[in-house]
C-alpha atoms as a PDB file:
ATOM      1  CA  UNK A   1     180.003  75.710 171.611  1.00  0.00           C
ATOM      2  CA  UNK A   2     181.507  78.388 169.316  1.00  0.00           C
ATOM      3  CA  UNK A   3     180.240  79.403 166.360  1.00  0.00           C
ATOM      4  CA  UNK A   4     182.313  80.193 163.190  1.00  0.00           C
ATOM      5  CA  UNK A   5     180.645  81.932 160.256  1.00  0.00           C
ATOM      6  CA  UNK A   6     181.785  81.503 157.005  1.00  0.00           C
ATOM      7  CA  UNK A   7     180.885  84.500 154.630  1.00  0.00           C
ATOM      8  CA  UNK A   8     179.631  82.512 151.698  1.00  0.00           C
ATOM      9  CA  UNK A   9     177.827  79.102 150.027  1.00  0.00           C
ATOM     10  CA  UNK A  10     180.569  78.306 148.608  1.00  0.00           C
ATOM     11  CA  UNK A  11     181.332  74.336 149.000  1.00  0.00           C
ATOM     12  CA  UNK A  12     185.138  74.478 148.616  1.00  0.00           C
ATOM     13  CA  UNK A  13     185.690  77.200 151.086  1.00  0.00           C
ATOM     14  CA  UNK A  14     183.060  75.499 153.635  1.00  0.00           C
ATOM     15  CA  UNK A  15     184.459  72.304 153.140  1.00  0.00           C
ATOM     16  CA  UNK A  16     188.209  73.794 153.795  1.00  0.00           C
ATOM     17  CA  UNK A  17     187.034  75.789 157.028  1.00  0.00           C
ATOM     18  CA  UNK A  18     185.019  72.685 158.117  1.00  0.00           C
ATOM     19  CA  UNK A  19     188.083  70.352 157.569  1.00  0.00           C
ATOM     20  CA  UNK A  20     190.256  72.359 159.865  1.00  0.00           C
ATOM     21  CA  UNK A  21     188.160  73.667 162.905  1.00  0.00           C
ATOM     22  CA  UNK A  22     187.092  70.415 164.926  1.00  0.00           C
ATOM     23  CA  UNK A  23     182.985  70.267 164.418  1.00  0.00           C
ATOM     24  CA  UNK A  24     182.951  68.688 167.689  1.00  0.00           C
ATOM     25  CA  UNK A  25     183.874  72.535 169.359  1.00  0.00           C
ATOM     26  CA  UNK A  26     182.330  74.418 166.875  1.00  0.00           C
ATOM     27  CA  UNK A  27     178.756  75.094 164.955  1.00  0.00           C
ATOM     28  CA  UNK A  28     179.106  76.168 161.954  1.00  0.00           C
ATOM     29  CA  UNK A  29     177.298  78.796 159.291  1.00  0.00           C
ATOM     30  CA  UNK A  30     177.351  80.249 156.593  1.00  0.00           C
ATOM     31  CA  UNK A  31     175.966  82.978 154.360  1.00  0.00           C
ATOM     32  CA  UNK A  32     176.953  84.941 151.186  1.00  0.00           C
ATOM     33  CA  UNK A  33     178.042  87.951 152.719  1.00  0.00           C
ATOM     34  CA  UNK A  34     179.262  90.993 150.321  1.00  0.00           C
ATOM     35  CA  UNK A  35     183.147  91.719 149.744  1.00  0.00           C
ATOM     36  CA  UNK A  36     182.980  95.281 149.472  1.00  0.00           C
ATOM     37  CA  UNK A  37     185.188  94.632 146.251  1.00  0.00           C
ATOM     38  CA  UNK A  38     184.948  93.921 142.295  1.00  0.00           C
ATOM     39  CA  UNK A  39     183.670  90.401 141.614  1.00  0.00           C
ATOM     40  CA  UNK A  40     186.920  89.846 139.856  1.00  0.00           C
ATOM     41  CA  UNK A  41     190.100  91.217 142.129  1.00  0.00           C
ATOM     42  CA  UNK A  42     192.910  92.263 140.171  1.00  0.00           C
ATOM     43  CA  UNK A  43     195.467  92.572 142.820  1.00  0.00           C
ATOM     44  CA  UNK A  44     196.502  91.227 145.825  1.00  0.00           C
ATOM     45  CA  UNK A  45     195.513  94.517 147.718  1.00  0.00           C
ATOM     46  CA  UNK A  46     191.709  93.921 146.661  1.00  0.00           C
ATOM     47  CA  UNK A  47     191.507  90.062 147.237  1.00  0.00           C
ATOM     48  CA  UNK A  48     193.135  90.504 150.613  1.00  0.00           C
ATOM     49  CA  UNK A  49     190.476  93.654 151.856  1.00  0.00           C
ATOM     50  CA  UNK A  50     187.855  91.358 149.589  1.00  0.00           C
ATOM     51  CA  UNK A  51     188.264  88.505 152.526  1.00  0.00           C
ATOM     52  CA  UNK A  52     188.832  90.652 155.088  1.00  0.00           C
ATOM     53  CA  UNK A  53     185.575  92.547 154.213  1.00  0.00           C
ATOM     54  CA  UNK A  54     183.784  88.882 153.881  1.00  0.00           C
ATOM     55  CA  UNK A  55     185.286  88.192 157.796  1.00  0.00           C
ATOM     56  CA  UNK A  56     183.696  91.308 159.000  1.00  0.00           C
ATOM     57  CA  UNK A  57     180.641  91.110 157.466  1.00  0.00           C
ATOM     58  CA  UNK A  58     179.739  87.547 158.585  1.00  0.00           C
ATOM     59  CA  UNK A  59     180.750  87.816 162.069  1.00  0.00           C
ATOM     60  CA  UNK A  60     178.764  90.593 162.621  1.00  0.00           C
ATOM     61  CA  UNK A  61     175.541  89.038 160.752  1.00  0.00           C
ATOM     62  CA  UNK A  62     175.719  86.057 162.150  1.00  0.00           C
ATOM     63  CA  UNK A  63     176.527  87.124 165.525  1.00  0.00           C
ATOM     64  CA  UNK A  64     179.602  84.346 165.643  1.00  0.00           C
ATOM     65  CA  UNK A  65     182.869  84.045 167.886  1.00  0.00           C
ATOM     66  CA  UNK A  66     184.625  83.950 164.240  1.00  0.00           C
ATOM     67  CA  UNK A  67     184.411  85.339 161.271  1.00  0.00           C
ATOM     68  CA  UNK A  68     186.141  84.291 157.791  1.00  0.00           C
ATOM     69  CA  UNK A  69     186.504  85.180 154.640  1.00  0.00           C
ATOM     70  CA  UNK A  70     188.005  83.734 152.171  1.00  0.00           C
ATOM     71  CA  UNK A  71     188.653  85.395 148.375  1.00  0.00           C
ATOM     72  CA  UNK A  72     190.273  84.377 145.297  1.00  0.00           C
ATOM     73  CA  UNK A  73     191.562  86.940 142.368  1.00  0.00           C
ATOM     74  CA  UNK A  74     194.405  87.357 140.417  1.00  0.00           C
ATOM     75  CA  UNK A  75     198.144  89.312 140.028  1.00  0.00           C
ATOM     76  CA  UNK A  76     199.515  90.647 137.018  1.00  0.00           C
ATOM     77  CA  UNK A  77     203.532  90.600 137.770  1.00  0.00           C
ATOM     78  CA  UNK A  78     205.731  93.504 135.984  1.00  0.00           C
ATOM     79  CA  UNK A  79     206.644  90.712 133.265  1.00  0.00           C
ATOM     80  CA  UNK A  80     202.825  90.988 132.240  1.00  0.00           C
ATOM     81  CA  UNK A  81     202.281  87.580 133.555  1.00  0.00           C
ATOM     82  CA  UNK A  82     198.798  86.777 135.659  1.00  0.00           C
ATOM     83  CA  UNK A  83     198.883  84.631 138.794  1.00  0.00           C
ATOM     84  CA  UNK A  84     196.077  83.305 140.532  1.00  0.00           C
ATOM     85  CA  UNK A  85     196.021  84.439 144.045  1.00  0.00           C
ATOM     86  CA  UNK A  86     194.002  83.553 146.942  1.00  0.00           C
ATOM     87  CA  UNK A  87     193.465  85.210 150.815  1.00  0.00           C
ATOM     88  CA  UNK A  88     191.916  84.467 153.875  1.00  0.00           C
ATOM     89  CA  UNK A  89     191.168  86.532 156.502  1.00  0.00           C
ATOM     90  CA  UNK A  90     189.971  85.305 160.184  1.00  0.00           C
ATOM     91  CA  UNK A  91     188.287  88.144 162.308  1.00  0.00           C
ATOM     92  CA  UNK A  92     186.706  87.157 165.674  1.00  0.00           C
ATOM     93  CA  UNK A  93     184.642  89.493 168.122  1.00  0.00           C
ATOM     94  CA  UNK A  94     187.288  91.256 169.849  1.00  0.00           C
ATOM     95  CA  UNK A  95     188.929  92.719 166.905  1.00  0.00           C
ATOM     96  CA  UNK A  96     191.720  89.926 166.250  1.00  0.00           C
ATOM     97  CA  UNK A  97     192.194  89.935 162.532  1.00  0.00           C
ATOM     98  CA  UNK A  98     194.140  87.724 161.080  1.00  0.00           C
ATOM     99  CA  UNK A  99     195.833  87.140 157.059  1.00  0.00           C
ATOM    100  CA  UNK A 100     197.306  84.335 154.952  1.00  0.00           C
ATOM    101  CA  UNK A 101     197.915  84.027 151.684  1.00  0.00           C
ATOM    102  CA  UNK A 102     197.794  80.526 149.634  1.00  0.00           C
ATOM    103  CA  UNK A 103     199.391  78.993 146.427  1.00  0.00           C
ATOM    104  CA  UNK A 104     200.279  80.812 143.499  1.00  0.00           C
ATOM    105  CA  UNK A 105     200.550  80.080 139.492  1.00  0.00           C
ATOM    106  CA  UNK A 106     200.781  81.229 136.349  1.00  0.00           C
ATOM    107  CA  UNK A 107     197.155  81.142 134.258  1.00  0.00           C
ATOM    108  CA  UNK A 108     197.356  80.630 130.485  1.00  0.00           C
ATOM    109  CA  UNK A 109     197.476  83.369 128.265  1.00  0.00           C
ATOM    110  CA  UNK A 110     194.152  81.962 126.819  1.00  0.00           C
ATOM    111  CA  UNK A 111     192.279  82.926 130.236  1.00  0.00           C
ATOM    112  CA  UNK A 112     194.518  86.003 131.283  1.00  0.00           C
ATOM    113  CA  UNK A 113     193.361  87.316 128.054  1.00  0.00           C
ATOM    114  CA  UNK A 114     189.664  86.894 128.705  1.00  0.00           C
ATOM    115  CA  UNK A 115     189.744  88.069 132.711  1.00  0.00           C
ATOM    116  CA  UNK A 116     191.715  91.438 130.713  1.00  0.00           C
ATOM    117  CA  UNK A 117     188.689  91.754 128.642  1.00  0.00           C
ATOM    118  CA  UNK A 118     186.205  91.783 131.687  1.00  0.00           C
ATOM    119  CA  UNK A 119     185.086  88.039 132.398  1.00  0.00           C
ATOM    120  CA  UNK A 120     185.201  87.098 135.650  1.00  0.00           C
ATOM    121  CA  UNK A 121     187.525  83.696 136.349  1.00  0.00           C
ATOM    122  CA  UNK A 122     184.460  81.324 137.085  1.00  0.00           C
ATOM    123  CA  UNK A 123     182.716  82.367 133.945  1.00  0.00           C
ATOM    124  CA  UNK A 124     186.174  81.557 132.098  1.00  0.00           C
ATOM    125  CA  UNK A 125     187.112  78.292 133.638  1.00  0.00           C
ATOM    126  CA  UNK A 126     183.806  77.067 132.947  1.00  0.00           C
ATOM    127  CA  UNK A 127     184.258  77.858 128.988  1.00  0.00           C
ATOM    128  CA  UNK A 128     187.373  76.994 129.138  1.00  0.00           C
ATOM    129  CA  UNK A 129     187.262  73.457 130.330  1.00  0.00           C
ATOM    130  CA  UNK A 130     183.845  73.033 128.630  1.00  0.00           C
ATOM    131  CA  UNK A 131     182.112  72.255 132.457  1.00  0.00           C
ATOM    132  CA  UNK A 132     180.010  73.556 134.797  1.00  0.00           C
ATOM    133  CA  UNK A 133     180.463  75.279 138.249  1.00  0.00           C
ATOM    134  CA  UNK A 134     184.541  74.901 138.193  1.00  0.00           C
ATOM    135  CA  UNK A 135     184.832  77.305 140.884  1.00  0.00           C
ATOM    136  CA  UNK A 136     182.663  75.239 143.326  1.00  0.00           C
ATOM    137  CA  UNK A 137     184.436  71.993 142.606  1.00  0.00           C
ATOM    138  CA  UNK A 138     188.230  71.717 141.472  1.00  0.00           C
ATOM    139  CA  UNK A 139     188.602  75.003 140.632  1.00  0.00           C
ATOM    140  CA  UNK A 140     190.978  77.019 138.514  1.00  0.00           C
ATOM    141  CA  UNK A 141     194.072  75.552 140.669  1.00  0.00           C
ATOM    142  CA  UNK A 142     192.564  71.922 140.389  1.00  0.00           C
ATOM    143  CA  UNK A 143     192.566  72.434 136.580  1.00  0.00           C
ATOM    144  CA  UNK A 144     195.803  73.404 135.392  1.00  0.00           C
ATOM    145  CA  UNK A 145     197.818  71.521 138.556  1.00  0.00           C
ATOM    146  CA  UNK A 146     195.861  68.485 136.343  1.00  0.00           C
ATOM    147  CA  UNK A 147     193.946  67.611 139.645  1.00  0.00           C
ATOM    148  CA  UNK A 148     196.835  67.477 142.063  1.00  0.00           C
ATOM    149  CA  UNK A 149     196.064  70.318 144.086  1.00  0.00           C
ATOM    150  CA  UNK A 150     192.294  71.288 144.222  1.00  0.00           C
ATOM    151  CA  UNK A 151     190.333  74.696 145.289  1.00  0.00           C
ATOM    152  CA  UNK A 152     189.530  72.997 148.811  1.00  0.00           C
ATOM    153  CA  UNK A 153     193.121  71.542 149.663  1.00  0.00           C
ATOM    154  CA  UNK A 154     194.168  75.104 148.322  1.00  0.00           C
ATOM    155  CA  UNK A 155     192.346  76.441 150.591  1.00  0.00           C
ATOM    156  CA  UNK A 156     192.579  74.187 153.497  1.00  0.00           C
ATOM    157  CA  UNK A 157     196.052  75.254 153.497  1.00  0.00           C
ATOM    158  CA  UNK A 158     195.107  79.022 153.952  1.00  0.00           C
ATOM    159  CA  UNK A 159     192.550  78.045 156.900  1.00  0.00           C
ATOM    160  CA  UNK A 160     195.580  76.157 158.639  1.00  0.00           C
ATOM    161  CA  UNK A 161     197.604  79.040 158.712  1.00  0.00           C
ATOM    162  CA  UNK A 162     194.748  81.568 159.512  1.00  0.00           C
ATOM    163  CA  UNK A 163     193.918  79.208 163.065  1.00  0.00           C
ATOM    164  CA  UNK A 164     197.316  78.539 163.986  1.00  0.00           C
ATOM    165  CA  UNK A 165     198.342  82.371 163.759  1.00  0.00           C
ATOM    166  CA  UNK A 166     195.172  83.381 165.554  1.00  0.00           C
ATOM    167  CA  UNK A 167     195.797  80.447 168.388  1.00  0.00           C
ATOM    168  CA  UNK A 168     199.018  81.304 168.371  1.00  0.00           C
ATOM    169  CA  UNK A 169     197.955  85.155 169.387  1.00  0.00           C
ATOM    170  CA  UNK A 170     195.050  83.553 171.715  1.00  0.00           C
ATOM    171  CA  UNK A 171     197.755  81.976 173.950  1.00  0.00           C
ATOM    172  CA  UNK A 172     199.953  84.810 173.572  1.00  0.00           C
ATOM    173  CA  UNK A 173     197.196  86.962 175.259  1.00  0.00           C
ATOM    174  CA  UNK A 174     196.615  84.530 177.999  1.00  0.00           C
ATOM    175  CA  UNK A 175     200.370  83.676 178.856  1.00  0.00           C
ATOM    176  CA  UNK A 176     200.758  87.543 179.048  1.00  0.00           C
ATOM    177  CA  UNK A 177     197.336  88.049 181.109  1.00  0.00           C
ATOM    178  CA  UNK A 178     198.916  84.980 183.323  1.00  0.00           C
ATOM    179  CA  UNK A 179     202.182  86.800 183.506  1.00  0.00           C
ATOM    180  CA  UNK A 180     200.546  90.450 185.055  1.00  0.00           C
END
């Protein structure tokens, strides 16, 4: 059986990983694991390395077959507005690495003020919606899509395209190794 470490605790991005590899061929684990980057990304550059970083990190700690990462931050546009953004980043022991990139929207001005003034999104969401732990339940996405998209399906979606593109590599190799 493979094993696929996740590199955090985090229940969304578990849940997401977990609902797309088949537990039947794979254990799974999971550790916080650290991003190399600020705990609030500012650009799609640092969320990106921030999950590729997490990837890294976890395969090698947990001595897996795959690593991921997966990182949320946010993008300030040349219009001055700020998007929430969100990577994932599939490494396994070889070297394959593997990027996707997930849904996008615009945050209130109300919270893209406070992340400017150096809160980090969590601590934000969680005033701002007058709750607890928003980042390990609906999330900021789950909030302002008013429930129809939450952070797990969000990131579901990223997972899906991180396995098929590294599957799709996988069978490259071995149709090419078959080939020679």
């Amino acid at each position: 059986m493979k094993k696929i470490a996740i590199g955090t605790r985090n229940q969304t991005k578990i849940a997401a990983v977990q609902a797309v590899f088949p537990k039947e061929a794979y254990e799974f684990v999971f550790s916080n694991v650290p991003s190399g980057v600020s705990n609030q990304p500012f650009s799609d550059e640092e969320t990106l390395q921030g999950a590729i970083n997490r990837a890294k990190n976890i395969v090698i700690k947990e001595d897996a077959h795959i690593g991921i990462g997966l990182e949320g931050g946010v993008v300030v546009d040349q219009n001055k507005t700020m998007w929430l953004c969100n990577w994932g980043a599939l490494v396994d022991r070889s070297g394959i690495v593997v990027v996707a990139s997930g849904a996008r929207i615009p945050l209130p001005s109300e919270v893209a003020d406070e992340l400017m003034n150096g809160k980090e999104l969590a601590e934000v969401m969680d005033e701002y919606t007058g709750k607890r732990n928003i980042r390990t339940n609906e999330g900021a996405i789950g909030v302002f899509t008013n429930g129809f998209v939450n952070r797990t399906e969000m990131y579901v979606h990223i997972v899906k395209l991180l396995a098929g593109q590294y599957e799709f590599l996988i069978r490259k190799d071995e149709k090419e190794y078959e080939n020679n």
